[in-house]
PDB file of N, CA and C in Angstrom:
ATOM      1  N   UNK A   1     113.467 104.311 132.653  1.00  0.00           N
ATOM      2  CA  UNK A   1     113.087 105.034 131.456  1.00  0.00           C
ATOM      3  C   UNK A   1     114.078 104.664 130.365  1.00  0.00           C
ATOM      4  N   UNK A   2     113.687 104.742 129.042  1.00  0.00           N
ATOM      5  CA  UNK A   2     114.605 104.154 127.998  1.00  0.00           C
ATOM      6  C   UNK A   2     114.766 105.285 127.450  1.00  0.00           C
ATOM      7  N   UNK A   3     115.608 105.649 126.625  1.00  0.00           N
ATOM      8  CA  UNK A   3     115.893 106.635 125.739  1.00  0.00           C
ATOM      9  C   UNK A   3     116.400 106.491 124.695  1.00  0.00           C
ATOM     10  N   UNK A   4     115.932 106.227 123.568  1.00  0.00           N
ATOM     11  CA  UNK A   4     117.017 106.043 121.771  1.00  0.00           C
ATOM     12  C   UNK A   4     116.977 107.052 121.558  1.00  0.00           C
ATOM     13  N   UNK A   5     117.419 107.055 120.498  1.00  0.00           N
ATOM     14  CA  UNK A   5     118.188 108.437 119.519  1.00  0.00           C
ATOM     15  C   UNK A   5     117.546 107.711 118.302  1.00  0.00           C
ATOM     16  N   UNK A   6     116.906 108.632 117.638  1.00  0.00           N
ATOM     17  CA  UNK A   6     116.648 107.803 116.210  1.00  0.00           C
ATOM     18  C   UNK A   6     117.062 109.385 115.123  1.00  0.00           C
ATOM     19  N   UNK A   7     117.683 109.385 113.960  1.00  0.00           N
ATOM     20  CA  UNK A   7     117.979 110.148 112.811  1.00  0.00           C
ATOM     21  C   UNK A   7     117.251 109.906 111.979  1.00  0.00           C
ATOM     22  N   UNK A   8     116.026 111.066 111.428  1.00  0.00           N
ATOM     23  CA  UNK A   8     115.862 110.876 109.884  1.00  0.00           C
ATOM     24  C   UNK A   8     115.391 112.271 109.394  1.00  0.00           C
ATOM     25  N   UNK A   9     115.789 112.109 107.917  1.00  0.00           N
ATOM     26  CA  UNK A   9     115.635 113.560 107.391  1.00  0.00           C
ATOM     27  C   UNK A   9     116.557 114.500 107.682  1.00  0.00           C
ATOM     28  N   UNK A  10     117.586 113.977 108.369  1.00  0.00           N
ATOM     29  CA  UNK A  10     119.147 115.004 108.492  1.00  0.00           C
ATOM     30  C   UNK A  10     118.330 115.733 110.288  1.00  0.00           C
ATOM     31  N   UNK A  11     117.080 114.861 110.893  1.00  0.00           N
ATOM     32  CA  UNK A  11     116.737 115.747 112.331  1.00  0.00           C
ATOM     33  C   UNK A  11     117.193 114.162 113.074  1.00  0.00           C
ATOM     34  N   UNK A  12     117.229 114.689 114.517  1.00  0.00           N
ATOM     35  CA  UNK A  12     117.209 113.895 115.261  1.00  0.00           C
ATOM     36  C   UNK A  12     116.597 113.947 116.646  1.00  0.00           C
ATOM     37  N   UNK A  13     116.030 113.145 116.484  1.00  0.00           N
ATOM     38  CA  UNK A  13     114.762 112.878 117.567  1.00  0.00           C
ATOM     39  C   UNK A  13     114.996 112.455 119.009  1.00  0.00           C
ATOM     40  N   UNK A  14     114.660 113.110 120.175  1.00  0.00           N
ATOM     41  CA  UNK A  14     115.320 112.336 121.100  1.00  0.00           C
ATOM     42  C   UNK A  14     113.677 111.364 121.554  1.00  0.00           C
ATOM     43  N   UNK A  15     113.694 110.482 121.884  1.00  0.00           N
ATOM     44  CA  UNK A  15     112.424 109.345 122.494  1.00  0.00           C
ATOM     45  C   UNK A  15     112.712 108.877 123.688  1.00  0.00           C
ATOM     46  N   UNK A  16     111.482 109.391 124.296  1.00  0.00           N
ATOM     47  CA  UNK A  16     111.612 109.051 125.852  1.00  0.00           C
ATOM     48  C   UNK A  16     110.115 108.441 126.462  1.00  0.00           C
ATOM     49  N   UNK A  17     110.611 106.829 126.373  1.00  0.00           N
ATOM     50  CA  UNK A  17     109.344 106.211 126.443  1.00  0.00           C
ATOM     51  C   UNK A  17     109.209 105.915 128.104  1.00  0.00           C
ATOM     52  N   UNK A  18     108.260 106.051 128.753  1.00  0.00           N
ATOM     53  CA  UNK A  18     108.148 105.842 129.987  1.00  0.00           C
ATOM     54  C   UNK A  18     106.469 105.819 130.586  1.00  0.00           C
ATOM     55  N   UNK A  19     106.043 105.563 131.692  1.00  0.00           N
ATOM     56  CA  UNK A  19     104.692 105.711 132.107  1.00  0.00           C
ATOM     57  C   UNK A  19     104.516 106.316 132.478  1.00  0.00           C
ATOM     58  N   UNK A  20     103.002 107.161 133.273  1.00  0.00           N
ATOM     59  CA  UNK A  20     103.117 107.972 133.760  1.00  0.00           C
ATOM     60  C   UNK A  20     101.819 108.569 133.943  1.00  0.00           C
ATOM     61  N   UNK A  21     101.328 109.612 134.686  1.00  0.00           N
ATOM     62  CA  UNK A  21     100.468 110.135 135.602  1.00  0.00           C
ATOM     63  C   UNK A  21     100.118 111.643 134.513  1.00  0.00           C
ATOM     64  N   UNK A  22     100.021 111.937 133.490  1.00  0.00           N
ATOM     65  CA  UNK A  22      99.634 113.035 132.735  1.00  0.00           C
ATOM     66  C   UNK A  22      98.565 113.438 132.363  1.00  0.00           C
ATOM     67  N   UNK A  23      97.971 114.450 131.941  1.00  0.00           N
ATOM     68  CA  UNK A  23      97.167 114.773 131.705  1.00  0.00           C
ATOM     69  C   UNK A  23      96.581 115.293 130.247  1.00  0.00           C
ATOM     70  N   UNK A  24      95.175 115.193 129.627  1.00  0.00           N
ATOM     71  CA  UNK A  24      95.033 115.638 128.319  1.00  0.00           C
ATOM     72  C   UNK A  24      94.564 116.987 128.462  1.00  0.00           C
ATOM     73  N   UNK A  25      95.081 118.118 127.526  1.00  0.00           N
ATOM     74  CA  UNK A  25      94.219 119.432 127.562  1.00  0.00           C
ATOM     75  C   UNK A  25      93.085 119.488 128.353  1.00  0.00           C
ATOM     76  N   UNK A  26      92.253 118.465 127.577  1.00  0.00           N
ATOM     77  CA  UNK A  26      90.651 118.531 128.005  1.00  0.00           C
ATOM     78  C   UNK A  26      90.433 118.261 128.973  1.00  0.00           C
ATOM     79  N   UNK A  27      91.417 118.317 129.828  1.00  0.00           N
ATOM     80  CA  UNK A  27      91.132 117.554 131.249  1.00  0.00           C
ATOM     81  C   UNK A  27      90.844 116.028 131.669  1.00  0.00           C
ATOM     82  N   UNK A  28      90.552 115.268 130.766  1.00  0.00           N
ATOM     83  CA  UNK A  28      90.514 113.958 130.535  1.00  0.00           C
ATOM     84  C   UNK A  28      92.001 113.243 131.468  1.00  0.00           C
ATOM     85  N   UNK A  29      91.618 112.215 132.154  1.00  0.00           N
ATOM     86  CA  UNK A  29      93.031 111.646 132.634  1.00  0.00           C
ATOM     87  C   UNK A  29      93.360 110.724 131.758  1.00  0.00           C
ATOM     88  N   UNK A  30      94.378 110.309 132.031  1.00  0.00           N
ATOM     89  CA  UNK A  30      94.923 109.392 131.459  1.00  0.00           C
ATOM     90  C   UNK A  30      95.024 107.785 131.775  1.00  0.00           C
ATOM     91  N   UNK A  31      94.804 106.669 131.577  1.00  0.00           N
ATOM     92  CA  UNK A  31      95.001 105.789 132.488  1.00  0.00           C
ATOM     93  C   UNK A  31      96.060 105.663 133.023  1.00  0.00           C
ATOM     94  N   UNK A  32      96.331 105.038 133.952  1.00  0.00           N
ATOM     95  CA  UNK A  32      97.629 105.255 134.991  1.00  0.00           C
ATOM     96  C   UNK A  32      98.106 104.300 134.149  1.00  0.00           C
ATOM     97  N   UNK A  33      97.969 103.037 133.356  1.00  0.00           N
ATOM     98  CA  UNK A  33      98.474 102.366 133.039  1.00  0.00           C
ATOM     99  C   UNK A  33      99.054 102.665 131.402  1.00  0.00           C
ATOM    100  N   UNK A  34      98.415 103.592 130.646  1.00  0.00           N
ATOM    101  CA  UNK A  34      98.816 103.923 129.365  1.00  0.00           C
ATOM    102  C   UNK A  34     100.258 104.772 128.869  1.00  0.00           C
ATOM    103  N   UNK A  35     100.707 103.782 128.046  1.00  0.00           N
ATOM    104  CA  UNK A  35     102.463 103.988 128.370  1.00  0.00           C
ATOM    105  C   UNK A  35     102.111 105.844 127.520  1.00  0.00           C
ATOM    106  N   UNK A  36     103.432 106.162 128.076  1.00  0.00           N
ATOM    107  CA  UNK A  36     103.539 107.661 127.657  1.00  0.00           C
ATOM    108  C   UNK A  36     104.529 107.270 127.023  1.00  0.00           C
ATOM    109  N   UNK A  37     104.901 108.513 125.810  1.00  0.00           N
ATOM    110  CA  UNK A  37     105.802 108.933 124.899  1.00  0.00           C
ATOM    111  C   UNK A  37     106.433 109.998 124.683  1.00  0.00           C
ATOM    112  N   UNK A  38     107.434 110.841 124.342  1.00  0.00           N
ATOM    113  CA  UNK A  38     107.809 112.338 124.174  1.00  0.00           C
ATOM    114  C   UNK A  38     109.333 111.874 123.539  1.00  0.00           C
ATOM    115  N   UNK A  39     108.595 113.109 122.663  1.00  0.00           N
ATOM    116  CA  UNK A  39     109.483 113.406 121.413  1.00  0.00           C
ATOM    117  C   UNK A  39     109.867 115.249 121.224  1.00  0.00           C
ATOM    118  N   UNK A  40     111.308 115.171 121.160  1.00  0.00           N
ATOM    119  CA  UNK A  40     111.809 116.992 121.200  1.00  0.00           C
ATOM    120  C   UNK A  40     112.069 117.148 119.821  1.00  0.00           C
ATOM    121  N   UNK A  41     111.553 118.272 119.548  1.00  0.00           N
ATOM    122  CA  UNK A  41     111.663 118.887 118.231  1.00  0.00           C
ATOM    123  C   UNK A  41     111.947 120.371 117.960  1.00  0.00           C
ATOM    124  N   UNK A  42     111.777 120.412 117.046  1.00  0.00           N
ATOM    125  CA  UNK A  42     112.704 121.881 116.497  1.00  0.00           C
ATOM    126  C   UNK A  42     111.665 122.734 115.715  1.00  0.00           C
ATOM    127  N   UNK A  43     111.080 121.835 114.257  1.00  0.00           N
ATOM    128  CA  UNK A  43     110.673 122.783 113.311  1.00  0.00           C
ATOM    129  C   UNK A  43     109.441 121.328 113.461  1.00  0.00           C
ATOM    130  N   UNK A  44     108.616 122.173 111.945  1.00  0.00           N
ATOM    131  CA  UNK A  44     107.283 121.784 111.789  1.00  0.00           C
ATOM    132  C   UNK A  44     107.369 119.925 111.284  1.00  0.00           C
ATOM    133  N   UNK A  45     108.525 119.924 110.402  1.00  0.00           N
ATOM    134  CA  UNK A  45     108.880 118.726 109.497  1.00  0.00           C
ATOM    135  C   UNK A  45     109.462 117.671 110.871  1.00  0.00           C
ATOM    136  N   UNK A  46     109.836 118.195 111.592  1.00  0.00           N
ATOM    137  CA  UNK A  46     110.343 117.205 113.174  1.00  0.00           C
ATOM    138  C   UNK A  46     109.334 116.994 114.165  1.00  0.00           C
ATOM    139  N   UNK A  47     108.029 117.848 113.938  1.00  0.00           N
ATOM    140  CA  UNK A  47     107.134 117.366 114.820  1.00  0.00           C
ATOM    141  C   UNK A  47     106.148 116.138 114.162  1.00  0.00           C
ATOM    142  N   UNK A  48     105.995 116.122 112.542  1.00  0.00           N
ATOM    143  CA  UNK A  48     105.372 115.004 111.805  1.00  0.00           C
ATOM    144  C   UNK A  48     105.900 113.940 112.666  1.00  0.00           C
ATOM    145  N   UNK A  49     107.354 114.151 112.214  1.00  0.00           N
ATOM    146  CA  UNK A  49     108.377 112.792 112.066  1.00  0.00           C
ATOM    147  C   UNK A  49     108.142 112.659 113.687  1.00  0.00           C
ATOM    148  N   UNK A  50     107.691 113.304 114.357  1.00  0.00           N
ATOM    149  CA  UNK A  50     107.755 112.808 116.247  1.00  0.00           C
ATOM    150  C   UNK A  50     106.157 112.368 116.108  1.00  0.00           C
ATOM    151  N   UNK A  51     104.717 112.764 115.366  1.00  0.00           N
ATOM    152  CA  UNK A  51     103.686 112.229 114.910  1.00  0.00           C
ATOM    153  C   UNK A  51     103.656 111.031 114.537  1.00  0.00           C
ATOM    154  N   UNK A  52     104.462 110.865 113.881  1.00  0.00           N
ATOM    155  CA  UNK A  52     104.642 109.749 113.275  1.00  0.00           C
ATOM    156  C   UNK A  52     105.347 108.369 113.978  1.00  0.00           C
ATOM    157  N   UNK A  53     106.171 108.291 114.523  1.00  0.00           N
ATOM    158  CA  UNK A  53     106.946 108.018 115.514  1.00  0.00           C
ATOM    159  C   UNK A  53     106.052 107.338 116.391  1.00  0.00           C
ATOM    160  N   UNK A  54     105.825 108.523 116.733  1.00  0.00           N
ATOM    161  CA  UNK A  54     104.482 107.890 118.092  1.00  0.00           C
ATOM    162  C   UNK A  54     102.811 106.965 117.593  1.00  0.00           C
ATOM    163  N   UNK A  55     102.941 106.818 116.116  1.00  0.00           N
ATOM    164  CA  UNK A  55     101.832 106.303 115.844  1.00  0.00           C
ATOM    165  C   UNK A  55     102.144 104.727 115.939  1.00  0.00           C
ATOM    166  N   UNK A  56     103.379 104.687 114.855  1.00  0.00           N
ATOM    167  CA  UNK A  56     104.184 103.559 114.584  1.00  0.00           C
ATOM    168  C   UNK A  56     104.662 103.086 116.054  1.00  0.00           C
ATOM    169  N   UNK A  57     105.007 103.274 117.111  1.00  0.00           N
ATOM    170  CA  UNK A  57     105.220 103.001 118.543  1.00  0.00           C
ATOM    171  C   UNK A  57     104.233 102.723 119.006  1.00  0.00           C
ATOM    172  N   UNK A  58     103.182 103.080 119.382  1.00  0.00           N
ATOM    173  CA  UNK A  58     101.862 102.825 120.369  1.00  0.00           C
ATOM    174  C   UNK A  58     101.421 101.648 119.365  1.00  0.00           C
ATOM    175  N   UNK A  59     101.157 101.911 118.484  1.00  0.00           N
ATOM    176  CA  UNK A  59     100.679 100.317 117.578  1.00  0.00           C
ATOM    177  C   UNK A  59     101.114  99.103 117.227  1.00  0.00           C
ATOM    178  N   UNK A  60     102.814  99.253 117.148  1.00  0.00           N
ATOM    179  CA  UNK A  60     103.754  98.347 117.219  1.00  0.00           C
ATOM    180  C   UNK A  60     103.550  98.060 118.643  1.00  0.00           C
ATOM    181  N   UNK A  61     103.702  98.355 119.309  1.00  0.00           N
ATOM    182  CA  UNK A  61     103.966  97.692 120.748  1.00  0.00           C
ATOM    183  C   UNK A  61     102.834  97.538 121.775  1.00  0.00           C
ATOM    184  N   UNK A  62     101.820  98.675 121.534  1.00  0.00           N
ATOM    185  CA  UNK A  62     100.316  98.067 122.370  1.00  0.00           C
ATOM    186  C   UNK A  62      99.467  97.931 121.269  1.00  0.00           C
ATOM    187  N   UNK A  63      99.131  98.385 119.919  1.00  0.00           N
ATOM    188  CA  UNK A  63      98.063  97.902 119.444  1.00  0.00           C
ATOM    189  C   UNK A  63      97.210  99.139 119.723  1.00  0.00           C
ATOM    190  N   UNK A  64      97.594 100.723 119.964  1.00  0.00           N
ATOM    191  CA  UNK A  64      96.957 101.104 120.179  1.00  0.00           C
ATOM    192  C   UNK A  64      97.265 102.541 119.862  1.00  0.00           C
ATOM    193  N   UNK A  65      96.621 103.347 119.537  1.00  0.00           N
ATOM    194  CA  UNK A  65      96.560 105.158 118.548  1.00  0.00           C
ATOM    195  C   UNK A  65      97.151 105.513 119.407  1.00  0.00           C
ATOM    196  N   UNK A  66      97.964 106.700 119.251  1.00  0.00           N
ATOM    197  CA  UNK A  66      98.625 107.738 119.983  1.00  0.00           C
ATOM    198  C   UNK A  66      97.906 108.919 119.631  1.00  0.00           C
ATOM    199  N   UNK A  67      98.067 109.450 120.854  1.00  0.00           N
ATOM    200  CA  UNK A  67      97.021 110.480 121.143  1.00  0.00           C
ATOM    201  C   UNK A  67      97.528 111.778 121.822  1.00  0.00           C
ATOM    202  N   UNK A  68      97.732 112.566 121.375  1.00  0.00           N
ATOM    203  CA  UNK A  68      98.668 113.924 122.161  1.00  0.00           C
ATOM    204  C   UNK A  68      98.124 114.369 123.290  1.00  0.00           C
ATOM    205  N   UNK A  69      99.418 114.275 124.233  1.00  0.00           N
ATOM    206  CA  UNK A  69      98.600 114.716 125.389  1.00  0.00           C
ATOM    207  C   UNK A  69      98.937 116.596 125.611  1.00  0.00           C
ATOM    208  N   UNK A  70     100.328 117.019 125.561  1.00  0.00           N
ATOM    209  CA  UNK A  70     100.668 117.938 125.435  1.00  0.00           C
ATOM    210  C   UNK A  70     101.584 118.457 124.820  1.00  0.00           C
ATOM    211  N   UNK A  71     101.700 119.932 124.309  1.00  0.00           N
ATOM    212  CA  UNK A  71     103.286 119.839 123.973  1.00  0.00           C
ATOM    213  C   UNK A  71     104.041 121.106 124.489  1.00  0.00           C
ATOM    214  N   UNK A  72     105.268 121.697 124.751  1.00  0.00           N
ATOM    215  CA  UNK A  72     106.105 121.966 125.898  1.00  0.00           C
ATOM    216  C   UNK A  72     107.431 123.354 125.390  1.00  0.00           C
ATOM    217  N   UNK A  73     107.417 124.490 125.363  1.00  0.00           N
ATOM    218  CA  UNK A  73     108.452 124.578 124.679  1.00  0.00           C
ATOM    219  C   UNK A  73     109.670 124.446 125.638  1.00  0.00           C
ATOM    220  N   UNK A  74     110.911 123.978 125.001  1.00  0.00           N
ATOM    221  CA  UNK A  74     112.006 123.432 126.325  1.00  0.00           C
ATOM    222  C   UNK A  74     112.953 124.424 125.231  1.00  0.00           C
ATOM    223  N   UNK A  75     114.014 124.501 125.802  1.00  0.00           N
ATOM    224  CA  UNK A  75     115.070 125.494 125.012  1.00  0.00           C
ATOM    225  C   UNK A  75     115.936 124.440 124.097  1.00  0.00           C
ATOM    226  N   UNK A  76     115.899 125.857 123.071  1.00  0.00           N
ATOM    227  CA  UNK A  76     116.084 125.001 121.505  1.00  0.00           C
ATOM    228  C   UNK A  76     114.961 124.558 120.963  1.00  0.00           C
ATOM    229  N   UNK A  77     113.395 123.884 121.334  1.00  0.00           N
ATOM    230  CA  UNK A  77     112.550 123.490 120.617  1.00  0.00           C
ATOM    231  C   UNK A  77     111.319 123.296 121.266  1.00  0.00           C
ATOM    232  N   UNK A  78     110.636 122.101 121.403  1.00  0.00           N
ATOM    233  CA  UNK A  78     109.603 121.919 121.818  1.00  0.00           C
ATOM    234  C   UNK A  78     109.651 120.227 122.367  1.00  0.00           C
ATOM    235  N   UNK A  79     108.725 120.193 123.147  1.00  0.00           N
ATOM    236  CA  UNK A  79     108.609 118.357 123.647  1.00  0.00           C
ATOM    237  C   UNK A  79     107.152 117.950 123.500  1.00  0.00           C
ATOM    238  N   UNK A  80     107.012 117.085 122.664  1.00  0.00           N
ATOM    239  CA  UNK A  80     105.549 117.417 122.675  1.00  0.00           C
ATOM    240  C   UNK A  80     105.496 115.459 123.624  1.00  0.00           C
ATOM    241  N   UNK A  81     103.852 115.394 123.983  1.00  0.00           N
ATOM    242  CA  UNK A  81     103.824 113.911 124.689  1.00  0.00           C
ATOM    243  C   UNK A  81     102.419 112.984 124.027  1.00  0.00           C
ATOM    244  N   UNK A  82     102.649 112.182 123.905  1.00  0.00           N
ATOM    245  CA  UNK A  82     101.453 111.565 123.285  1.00  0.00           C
ATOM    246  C   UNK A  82     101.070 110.035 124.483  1.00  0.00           C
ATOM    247  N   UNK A  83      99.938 109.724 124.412  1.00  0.00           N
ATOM    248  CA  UNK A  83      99.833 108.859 125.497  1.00  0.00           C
ATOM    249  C   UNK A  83      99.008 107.548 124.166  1.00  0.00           C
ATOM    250  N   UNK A  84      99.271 105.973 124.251  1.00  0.00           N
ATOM    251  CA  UNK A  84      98.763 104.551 123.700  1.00  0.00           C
ATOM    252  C   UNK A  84      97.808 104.692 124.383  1.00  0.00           C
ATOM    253  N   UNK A  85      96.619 104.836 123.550  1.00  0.00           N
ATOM    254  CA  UNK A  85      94.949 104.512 124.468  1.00  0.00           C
ATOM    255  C   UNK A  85      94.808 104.142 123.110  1.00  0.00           C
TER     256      UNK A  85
END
């Protein structure tokens, strides 16, 4: 699993790109092969910037939309996950 640190807007994002076996709300699976993403956040302006993040990532690197799969509250904030389909 990789992990950067990226800063912007005075927030900082933790990114934790990895694969994985998840699931969408709708019950929809996921392909086993579609890289996963998750991004921890705080406030409303840090979940864009983790929106955003994950758009610019799945397209830069597969060519392909990010798509939320869930999101998590963890202490201190939230984790939300988006899956490249």
């Amino acid at each position: 699993m990789r992990v950067l640190t990226l800063a912007a807007c005075a927030a900082t994002l933790l990114l934790t790109a990895a694969c994985g076996s998840s699931y969408r709300d709708d019950g929809d699976p996921v392909p086993s092969d579609a890289p996963v993403i998750s991004y921890r956040y705080v406030d409303t302006d840090e979940r864009a910037l983790a929106e955003e993040y994950a758009d610019n990532y799945c397209e830069e690197a597969y060519g392909e939309d990010a798509v939320e799969l869930d999101t998590d509250r963890e202490p201190g904030g939230y984790e939300i996950t988006f899956a490249c389909r």
